[in-house]
Protein backbone atom coordinates (compact mmCIF):
# COMPACT_ATOMS: atom_id res chain seq x y z
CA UNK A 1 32.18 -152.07 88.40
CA UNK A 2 31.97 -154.33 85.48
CA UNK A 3 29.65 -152.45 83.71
CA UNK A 4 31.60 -149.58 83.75
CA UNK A 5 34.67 -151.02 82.84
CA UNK A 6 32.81 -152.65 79.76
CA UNK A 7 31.42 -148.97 79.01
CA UNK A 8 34.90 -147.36 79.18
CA UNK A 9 35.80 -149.77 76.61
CA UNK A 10 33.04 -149.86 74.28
CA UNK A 11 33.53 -145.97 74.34
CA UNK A 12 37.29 -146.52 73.40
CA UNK A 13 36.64 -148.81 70.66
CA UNK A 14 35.31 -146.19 68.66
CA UNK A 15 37.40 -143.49 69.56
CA UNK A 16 39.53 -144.70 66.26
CA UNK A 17 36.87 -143.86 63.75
CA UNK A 18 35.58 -140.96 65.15
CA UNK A 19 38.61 -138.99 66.22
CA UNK A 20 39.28 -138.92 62.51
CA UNK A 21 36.04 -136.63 61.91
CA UNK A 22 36.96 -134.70 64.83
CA UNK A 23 39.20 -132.04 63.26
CA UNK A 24 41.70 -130.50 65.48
CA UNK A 25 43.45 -131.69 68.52
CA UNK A 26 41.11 -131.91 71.81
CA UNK A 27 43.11 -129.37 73.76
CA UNK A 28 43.95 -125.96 72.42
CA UNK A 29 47.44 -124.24 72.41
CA UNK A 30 48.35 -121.63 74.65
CA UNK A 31 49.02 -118.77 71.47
CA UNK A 32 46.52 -116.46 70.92
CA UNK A 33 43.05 -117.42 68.05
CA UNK A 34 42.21 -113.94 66.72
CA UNK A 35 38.62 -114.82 65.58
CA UNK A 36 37.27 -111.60 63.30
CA UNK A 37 33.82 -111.34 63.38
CA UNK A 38 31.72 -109.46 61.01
CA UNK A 39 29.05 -109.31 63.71
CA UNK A 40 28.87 -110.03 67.09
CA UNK A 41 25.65 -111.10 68.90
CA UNK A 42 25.47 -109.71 72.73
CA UNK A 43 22.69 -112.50 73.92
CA UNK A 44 21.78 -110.24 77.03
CA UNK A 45 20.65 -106.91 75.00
CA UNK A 46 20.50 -107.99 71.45
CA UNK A 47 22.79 -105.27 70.36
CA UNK A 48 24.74 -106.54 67.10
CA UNK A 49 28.39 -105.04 66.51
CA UNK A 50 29.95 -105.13 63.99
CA UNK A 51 33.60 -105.38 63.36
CA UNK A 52 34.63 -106.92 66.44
CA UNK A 53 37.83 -109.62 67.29
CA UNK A 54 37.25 -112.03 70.10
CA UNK A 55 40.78 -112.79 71.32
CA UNK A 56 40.85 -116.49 72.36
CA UNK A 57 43.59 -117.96 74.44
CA UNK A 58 43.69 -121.47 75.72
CA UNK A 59 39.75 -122.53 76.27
CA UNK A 60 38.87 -119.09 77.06
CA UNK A 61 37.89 -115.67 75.47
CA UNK A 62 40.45 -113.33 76.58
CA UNK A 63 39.36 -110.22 75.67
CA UNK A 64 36.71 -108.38 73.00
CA UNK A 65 37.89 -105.67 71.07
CA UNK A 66 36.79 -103.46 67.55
CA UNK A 67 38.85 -105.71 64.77
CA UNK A 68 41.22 -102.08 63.90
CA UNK A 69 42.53 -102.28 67.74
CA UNK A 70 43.69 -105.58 67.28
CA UNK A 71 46.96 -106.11 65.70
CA UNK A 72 48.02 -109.44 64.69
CA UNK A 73 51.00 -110.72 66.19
CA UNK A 74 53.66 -113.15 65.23
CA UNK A 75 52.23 -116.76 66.25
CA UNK A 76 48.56 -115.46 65.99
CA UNK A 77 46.50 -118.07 64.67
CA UNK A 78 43.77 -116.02 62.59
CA UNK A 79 39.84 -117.02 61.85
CA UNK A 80 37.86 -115.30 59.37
CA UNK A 81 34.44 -114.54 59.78
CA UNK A 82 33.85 -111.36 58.51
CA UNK A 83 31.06 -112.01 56.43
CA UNK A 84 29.37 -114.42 59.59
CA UNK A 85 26.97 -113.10 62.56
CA UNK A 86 29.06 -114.60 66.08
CA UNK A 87 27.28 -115.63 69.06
CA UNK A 88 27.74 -117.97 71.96
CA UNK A 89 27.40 -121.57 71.75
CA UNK A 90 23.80 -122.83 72.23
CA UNK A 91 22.95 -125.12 75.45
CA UNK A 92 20.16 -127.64 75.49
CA UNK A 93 18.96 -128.71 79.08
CA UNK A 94 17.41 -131.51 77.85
CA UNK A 95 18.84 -134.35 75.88
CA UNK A 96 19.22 -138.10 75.98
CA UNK A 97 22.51 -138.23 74.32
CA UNK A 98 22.67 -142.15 74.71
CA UNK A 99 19.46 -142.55 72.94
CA UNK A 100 17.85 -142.83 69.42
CA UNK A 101 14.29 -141.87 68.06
CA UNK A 102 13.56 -145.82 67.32
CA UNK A 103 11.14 -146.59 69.84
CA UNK A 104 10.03 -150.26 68.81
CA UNK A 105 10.00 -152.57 71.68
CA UNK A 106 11.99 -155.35 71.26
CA UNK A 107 15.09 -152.63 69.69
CA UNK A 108 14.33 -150.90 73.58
CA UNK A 109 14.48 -154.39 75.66
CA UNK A 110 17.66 -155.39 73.71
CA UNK A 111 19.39 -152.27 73.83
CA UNK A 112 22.46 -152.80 76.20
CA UNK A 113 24.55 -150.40 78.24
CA UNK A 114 27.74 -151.07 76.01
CA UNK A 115 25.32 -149.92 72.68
CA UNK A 116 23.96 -146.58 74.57
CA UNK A 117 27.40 -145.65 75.36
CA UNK A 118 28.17 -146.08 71.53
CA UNK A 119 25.38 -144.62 70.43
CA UNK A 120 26.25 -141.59 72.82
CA UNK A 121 29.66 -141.14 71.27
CA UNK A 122 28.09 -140.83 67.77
CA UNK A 123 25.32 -138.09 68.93
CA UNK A 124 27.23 -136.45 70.83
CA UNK A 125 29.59 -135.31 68.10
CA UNK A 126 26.64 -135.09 65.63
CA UNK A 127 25.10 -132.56 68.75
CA UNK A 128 28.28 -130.24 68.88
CA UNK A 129 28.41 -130.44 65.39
CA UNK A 130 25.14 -128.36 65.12
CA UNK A 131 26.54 -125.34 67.06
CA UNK A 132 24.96 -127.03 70.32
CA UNK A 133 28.09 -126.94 72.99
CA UNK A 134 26.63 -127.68 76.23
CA UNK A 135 23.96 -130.01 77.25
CA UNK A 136 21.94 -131.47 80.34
CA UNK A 137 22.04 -134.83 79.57
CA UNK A 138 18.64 -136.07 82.10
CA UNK A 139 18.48 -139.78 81.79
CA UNK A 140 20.75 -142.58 80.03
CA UNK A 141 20.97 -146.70 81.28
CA UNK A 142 24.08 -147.94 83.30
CA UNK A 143 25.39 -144.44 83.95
CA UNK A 144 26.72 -144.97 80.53
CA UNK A 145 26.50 -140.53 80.27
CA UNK A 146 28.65 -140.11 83.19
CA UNK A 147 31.13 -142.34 80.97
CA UNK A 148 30.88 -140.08 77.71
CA UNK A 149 30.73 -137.19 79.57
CA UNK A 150 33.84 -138.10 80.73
CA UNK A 151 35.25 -139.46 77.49
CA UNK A 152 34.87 -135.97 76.06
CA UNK A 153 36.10 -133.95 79.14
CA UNK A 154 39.21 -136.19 78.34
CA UNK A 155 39.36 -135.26 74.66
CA UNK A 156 39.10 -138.59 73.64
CA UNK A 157 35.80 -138.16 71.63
CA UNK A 158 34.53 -134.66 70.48
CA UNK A 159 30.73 -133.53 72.22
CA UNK A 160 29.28 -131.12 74.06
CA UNK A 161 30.17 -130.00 77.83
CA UNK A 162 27.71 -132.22 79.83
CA UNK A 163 25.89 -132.29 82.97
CA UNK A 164 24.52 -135.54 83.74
CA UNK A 165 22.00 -137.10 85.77
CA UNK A 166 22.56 -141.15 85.22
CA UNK A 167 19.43 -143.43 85.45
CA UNK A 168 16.40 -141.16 86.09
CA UNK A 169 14.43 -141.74 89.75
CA UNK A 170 10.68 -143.12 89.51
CA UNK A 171 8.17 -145.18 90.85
CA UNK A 172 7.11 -148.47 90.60
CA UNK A 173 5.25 -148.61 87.50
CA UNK A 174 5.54 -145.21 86.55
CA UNK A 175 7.28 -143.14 83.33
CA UNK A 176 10.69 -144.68 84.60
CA UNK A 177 10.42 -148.05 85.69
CA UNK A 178 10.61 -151.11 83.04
CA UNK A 179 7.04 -151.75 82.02
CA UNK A 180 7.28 -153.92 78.69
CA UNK A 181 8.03 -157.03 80.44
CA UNK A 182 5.69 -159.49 82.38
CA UNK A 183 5.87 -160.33 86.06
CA UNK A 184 7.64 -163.76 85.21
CA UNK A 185 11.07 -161.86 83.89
CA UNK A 186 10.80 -159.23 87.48
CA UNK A 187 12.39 -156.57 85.73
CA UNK A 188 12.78 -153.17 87.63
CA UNK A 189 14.03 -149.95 86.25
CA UNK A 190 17.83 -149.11 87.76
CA UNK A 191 15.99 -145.65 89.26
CA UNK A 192 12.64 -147.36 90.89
CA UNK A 193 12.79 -145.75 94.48
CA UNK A 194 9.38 -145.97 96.47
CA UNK A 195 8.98 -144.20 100.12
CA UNK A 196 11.33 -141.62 101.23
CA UNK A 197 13.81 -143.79 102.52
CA UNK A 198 14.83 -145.31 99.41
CA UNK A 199 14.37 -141.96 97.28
CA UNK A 200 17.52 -140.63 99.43
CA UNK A 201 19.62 -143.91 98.86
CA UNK A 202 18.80 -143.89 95.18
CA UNK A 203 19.98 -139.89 94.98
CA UNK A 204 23.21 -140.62 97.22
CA UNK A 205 23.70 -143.74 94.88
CA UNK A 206 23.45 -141.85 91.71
CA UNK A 207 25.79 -138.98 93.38
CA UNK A 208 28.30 -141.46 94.20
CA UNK A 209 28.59 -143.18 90.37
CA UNK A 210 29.54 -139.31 88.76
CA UNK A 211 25.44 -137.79 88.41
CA UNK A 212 26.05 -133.74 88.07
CA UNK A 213 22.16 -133.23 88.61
CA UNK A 214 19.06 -135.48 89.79
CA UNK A 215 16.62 -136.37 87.69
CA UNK A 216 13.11 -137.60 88.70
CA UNK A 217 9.40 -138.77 87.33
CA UNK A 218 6.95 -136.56 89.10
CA UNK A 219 4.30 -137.75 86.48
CA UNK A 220 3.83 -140.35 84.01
CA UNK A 221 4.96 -140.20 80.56
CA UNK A 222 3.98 -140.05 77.02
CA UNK A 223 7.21 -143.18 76.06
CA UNK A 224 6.16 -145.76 78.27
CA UNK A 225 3.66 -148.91 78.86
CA UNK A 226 0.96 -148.54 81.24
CA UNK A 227 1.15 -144.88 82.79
CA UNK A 228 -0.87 -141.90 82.45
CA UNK A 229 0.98 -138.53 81.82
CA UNK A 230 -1.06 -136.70 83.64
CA UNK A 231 -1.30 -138.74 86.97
CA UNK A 232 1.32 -137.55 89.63
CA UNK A 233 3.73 -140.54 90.74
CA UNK A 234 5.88 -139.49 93.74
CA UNK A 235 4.43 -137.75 96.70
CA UNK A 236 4.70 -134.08 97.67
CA UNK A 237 6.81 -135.66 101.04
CA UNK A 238 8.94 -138.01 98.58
CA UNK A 239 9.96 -135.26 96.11
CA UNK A 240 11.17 -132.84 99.11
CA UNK A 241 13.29 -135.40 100.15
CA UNK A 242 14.83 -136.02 97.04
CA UNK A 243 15.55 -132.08 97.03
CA UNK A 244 16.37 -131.85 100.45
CA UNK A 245 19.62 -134.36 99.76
CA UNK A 246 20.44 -133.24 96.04
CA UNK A 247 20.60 -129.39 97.15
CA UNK A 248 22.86 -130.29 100.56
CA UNK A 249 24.85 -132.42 98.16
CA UNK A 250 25.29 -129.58 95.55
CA UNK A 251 23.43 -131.18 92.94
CA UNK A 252 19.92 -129.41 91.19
CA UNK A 253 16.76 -131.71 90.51
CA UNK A 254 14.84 -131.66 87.09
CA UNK A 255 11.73 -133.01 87.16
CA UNK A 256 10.03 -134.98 84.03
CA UNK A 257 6.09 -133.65 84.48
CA UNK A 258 3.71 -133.57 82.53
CA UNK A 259 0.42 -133.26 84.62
CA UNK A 260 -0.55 -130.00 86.58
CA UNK A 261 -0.83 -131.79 89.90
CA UNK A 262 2.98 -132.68 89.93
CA UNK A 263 3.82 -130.07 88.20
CA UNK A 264 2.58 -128.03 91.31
CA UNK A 265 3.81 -130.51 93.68
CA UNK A 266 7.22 -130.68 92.45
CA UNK A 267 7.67 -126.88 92.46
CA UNK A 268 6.26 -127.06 96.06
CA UNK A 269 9.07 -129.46 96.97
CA UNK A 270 11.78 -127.50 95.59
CA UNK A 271 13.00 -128.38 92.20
CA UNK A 272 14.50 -126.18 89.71
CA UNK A 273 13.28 -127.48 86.84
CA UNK A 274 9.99 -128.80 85.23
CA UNK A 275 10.41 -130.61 82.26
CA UNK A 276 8.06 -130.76 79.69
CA UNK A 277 4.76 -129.09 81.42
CA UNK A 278 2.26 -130.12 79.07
CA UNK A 279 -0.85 -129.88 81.39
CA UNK A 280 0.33 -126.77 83.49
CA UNK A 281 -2.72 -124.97 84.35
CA UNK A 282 -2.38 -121.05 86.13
CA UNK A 283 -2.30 -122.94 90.11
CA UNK A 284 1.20 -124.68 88.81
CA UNK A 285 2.16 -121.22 86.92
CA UNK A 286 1.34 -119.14 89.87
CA UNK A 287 3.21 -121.76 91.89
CA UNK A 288 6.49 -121.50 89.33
CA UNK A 289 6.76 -117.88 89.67
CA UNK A 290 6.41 -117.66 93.43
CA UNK A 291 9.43 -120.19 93.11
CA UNK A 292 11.35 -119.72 90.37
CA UNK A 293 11.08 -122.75 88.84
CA UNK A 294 12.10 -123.05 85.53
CA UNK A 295 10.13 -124.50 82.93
CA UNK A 296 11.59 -126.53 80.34
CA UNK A 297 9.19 -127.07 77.06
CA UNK A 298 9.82 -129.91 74.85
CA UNK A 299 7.60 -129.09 71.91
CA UNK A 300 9.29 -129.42 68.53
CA UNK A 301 9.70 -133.41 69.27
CA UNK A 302 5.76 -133.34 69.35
CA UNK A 303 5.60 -131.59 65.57
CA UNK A 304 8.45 -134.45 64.64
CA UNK A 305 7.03 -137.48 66.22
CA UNK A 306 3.76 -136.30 64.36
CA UNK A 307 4.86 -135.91 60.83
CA UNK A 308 7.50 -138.27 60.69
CA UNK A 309 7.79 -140.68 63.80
CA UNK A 310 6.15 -144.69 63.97
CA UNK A 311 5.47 -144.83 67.77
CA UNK A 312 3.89 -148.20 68.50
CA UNK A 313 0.02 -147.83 69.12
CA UNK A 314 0.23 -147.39 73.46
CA UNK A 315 2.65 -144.61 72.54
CA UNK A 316 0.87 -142.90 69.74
CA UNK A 317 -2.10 -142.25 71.19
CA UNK A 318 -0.35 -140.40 74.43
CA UNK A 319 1.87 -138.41 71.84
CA UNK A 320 -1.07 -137.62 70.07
CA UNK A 321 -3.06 -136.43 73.52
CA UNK A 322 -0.34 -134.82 74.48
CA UNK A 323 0.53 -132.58 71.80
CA UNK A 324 -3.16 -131.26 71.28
CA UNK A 325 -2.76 -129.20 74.15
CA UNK A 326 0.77 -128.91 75.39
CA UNK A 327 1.69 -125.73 73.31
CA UNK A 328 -1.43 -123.51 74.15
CA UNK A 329 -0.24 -124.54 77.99
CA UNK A 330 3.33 -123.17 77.77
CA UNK A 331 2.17 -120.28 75.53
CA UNK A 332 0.55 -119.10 78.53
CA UNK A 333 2.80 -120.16 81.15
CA UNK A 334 5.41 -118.01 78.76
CA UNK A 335 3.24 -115.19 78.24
CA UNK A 336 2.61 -115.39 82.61
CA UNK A 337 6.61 -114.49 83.26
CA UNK A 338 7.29 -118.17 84.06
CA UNK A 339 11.55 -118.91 83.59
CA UNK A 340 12.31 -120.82 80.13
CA UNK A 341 15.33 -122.74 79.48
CA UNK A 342 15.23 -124.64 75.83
CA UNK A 343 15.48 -128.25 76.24
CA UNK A 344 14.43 -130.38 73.79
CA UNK A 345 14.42 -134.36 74.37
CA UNK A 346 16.95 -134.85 72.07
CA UNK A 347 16.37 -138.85 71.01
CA UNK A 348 12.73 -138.52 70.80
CA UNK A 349 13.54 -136.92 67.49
CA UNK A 350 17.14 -137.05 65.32
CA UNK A 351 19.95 -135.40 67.17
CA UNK A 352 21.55 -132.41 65.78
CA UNK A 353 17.94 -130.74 64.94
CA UNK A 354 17.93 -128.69 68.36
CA UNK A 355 17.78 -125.85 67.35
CA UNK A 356 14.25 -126.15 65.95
CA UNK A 357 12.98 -125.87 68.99
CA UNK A 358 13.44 -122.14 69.16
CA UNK A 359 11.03 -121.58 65.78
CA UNK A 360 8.50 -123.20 67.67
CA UNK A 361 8.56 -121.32 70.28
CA UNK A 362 9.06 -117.75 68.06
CA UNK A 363 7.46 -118.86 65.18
CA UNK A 364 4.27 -120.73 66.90
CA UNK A 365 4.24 -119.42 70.35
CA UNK A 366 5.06 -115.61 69.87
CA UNK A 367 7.78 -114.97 71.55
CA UNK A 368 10.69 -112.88 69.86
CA UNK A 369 13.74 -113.91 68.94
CA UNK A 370 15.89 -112.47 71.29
CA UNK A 371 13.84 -113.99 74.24
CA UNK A 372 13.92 -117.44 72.33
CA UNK A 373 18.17 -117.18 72.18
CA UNK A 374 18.41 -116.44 75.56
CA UNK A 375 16.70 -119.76 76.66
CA UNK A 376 18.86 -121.27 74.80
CA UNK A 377 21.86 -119.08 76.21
CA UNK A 378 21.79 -117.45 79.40
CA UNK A 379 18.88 -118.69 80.93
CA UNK A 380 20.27 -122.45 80.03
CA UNK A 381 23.40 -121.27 81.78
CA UNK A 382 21.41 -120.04 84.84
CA UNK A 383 19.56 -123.37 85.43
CA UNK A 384 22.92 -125.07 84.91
CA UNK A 385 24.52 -122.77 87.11
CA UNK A 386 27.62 -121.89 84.78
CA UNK A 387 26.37 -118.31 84.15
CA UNK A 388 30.32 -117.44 85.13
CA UNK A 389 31.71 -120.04 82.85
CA UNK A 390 29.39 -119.45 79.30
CA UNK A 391 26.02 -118.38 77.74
CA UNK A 392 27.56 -115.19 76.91
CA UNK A 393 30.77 -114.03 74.68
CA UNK A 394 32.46 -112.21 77.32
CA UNK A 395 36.40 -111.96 78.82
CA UNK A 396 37.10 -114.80 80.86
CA UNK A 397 34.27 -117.47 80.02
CA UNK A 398 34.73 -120.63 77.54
CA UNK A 399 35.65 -120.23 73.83
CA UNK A 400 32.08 -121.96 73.13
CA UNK A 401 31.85 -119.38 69.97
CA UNK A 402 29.54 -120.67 66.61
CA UNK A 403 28.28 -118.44 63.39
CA UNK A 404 25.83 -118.15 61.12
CA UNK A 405 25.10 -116.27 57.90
CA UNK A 406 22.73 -113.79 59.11
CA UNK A 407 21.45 -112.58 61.71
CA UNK A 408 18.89 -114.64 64.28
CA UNK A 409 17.44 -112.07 65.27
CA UNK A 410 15.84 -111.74 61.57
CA UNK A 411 15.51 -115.29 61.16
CA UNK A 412 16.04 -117.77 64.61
CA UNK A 413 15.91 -120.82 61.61
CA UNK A 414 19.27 -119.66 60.29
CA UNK A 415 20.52 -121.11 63.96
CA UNK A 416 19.40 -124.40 62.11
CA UNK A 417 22.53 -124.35 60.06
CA UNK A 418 25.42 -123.10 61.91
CA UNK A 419 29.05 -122.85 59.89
CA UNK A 420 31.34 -122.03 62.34
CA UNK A 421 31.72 -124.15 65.71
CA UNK A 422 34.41 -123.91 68.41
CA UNK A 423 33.91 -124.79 71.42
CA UNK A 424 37.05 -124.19 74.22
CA UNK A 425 39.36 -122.77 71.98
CA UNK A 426 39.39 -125.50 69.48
CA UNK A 427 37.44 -125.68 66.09
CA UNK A 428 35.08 -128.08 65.46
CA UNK A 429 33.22 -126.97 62.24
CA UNK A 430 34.53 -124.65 60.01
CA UNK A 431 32.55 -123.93 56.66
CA UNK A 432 32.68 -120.42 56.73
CA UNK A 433 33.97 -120.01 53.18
């Protein structure tokens, strides 16, 4: 309980300063936004139109209409972006908010709970900022997301709509325990669970501190001391019980693998997600299908971390390993029908860049632009399961509403610089002029 408490507070101290950058009040009025779009993106076809007014009142669109059948009225509050393409907000279902790309040992064992929830509070407005307005946030120390998550559902700092896991599940050892210390300090990562007994307490525990979604290491991991990406950690009978409780206790279960074997095994068991996939070979796609696992690719990190990261040496090499073969694995898992949501590991490379992920996967994997926006749209919303809430600009769901100059269906990179940002009726970005 003291942790938390010290959380809430660290997260209040810097409400101050960055309330100031926020712009406009956290909760909208009830008059009506006419926002006049020049075009308007619909994510599910691809069909642009142009000339339309999304009518905006409180946090949600209220109706859609050609721009010369909507009259303003007195009180209107009017937003010009006639010369702007309009789409829905993006969603990443992947991000470590509460995390930085600065990877050097002794910055990761002195890292505190109170500095992650700071640190969360500055990405998290630098995240919305890029046009990215709702995120799966799938691992963060202390529970210190379920904090800022709840810090910005208050309004007291501006970020994305999150769903949050709190500390990740793994083994002993594994991708998510705490391996940079020796045996004299007995250090054990807050999600260790081993044997299926303790993987239900740790889910139930995690439930019961504010975790939307459970998140688990079926393999090893590229960020860690000691573990092999491509070895499976928990059991085919360990991850079904995790499922087993998360789905009776309405939560979903992405799973951090890497390696075909748990890739396979943790589709067998029941998750909805696989995150990352590097090593997925055609048993695990075949597997995916049959279930519909999603499959959530991490790739533009790997081009990042590459050119411009400085990984200590037991990291670099698995990066390096790693990223020889991961993208001509999900090019065919893509090309095979599997389900793709864009996530993105947001913290293994700057935040705000998210939406480079999608020109990797149009601009080195093949796939078209439409296809790559709709990971990043409704299929996102799918796996999160607010497909009735947003994903799409349509009467009834969230004002989560950015722009961009052009078009990204000519260009998905122009989704790298987004103008225009609101996200539940209120505007967060606005350099439209």
């Amino acid at each position: 309980m003291f942790k938390r408490k010290t959380l809430v507070t660290a997260l209040l101290l810097v409400v101050g300063a960055t309330a100031l950058s926020a712009q406009p009040a956290a909760h909208p009025s009830a008059k009506r936004t006419l926002v006049r779009a020049g075009h308007l993106l619909d994510v599910k076809t691809g069909k642009l139109l142009d000339n339309e007014t999304i009518v905006v009142v409180g946090e949600n669109i209220q109706s859609i209409a050609p721009s010369a059948s909507v009259a303003q009225q007195p009180g209107d509050a009017v937003i010009d972006l006639k010369g702007m393409t309009v789409l829905p907000g993006l969603i990443d279902v992947h991000t470590h908010l509460t995390g930085d790309p600065d990877f050097d040992p002794y910055r990761e064992l002195t890292t505190t709970d109170a500095k992650e929830a700071i640190t969360g509070v500055a990405n998290a407005r630098t995240t919305l900022l890029a046009g990215i307005t709702s995120v799966r946030n799938v691992g963060a120390g202390g529970y210190s997301d379920v904090d800022l998550r709840d810090a910005i559902n208050a309004g007291q700092v501006p970020g994305p709509r999150m769903q949050v896991s709190g500390p990740p599940l793994g083994i002993t050892g594994g991708h998510c325990d705490e391996n940079l210390l020796p045996l004299k300090y007995h250090v054990v990562g807050e999600g260790v669970a081993d044997g299926i007994a303790a993987v239900q307490q740790k889910v139930r525990q995690n439930i019961k501190y504010g975790a939307d979604l459970i998140k688990i290491c079926a393999t090893g991991g590229v960020l860690s001391k000691g573990d092999d990406p491509q070895a499976s950690q928990y059991t085919l009978e360990e991850m079904r019980a995790i499922v087993a409780d998360a789905h009776r206790l309405g939560r979903k279960v992405a799973a951090h693998s890497h390696g075909s074997q748990g890739i396979l095994w943790a589709s067998e068991a029941g998750v909805d997600s696989i995150e990352h996939g590097s090593y997925i070979n055609d048993e695990a796609i075949a597997e995916m299908k049959k279930n519909g696992t999603y499959l959530v690719p991490t790739l533009y990190l790997e081009d990042w971390q590459i050119e411009k990261g400085s990984l200590p040496p037991f990291y670099h090499q698995k990066m390096v390993d790693v990223s020889a073969v991961a993208k001509t694995n999900i090019k065919r898992a893509m090309q095979a029908g599997v389900k793709i949501a864009m996530g993105t590991d947001a913290a293994v490379y700057p935040h705000g860049l998210n939406a480079h992920e999608l020109d990797v996967y149009v601009n080195q994997l093949g796939m078209t632009p439409l296809a790559a926006l709709q990971t990043a749209t409704i299929n996102a919303v799918d796996l999160m399961g607010w497909t009735a809430k947003t994903g799409a600009l349509e009467p009834g769901k969230w004002a989560d509403i950015i722009a961009v100059e052009k078009s990204p269906l000519e260009d998905v990179r122009i989704l790298q610089d987004v103008k225009f940002v609101m996200k539940g009726g209120v505007v967060y970005r606005n350099e439209s002029k």
